[in-house]
Protein backbone atom coordinates (compact mmCIF):
# COMPACT_ATOMS: atom_id res chain seq x y z
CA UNK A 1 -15.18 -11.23 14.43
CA UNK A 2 -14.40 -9.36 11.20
CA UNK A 3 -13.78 -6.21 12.71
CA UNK A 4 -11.75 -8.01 15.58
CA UNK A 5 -9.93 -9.24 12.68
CA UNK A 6 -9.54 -5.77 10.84
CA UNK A 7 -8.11 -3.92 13.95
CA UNK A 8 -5.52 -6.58 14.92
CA UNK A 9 -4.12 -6.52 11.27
CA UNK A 10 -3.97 -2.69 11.41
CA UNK A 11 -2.11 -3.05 14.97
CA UNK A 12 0.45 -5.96 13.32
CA UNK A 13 1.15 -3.55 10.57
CA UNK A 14 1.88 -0.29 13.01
CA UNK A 15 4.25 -2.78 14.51
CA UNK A 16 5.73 -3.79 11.84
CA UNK A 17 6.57 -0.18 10.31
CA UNK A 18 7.67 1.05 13.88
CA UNK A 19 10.04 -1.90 13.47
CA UNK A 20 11.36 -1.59 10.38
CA UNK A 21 11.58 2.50 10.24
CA UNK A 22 9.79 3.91 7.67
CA UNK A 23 12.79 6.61 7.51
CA UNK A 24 14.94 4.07 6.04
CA UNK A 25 12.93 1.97 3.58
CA UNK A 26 14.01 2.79 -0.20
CA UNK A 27 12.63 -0.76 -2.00
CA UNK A 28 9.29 -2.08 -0.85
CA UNK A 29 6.13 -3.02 -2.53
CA UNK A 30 2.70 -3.22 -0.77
CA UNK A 31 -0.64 -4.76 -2.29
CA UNK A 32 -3.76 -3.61 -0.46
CA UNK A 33 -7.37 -5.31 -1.47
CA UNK A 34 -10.89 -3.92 -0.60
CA UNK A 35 -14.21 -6.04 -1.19
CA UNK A 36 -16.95 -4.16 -2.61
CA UNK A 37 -20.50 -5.15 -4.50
CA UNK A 38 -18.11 -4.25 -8.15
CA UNK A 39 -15.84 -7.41 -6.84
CA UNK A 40 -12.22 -6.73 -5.61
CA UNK A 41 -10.13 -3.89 -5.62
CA UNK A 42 -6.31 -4.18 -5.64
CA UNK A 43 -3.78 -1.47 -5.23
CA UNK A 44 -0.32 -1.90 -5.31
CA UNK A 45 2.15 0.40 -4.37
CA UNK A 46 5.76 0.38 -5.02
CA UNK A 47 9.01 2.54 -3.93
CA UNK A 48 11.68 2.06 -5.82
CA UNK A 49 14.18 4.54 -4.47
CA UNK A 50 13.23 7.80 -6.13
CA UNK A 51 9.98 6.11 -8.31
CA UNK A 52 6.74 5.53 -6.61
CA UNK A 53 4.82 2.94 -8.77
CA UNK A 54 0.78 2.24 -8.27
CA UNK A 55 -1.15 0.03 -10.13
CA UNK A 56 -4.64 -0.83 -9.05
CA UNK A 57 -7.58 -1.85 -10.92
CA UNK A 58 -10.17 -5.08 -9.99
CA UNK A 59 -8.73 -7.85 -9.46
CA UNK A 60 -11.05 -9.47 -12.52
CA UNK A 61 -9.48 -7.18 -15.27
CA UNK A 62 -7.11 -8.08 -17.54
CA UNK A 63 -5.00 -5.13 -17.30
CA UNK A 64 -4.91 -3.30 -14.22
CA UNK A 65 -4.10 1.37 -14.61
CA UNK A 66 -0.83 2.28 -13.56
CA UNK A 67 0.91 5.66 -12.69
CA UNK A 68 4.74 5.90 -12.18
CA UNK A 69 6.18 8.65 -10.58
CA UNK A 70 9.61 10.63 -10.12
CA UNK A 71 11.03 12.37 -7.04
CA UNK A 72 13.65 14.68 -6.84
CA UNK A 73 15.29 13.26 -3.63
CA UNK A 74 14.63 9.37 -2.05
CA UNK A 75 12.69 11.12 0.57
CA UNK A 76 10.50 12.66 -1.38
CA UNK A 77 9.32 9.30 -3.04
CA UNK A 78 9.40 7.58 0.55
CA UNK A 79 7.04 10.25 2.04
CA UNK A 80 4.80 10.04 -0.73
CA UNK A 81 4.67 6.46 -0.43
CA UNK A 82 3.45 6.27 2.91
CA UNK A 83 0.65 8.90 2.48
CA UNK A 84 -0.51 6.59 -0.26
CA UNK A 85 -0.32 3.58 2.00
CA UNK A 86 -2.10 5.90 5.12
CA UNK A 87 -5.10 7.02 2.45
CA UNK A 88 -5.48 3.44 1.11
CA UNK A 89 -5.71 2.29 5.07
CA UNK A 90 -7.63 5.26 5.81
CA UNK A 91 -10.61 4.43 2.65
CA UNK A 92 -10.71 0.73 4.42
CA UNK A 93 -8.47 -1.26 2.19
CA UNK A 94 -6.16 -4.04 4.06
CA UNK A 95 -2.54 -4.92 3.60
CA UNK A 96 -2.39 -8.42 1.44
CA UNK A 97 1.60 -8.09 1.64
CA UNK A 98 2.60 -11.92 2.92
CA UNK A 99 4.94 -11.56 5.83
């Protein structure tokens, strides 16, 4: 059931890019949550125009580690944002964005 559950997330969320086109997004913020024996891990990853934003850290900590980071053109940022989102995906973390 939990991997039933896993694969029809990942299909809602292919949808839900397809929809929105990623080529177009310049605001968004994503938090993505893994369960592991340490307790859970929480990335979130923000585009902000030309910034791309991550913090992450478990979700126990008082302060969670952040990185900001500048792009020379809105694409730039946007394409970096989705490779994060892909390798967080990819390493088994899920999308806790409500919507």
């Amino acid at each position: 059931p939990l991997i039933a559950l896993r694969l029809k997330i990942a299909q809602v969320a292919r949808v839900r890019a397809s929809e929105r086109g990623a080529d177009t997004i310049t605001f968004e913020t994503r938090t993505y949550v893994r369960r592991d024996d340490r307790g859970e891990s929480v990335y979130q990853v923000s585009l902000e125009e030309r910034r791309l934003k991550v913090r992450w850290g478990l979700r126990a900590q008082e302060r969670m580690r952040s990185q900001n980071l500048m792009f020379s053109s809105i694409d730039d940022a946007r394409r970096a944002y989705m490779e994060r989102i892909g390798e967080l995906e990819s390493k088994g973390f899920m999308d806790a964005t409500a919507g």
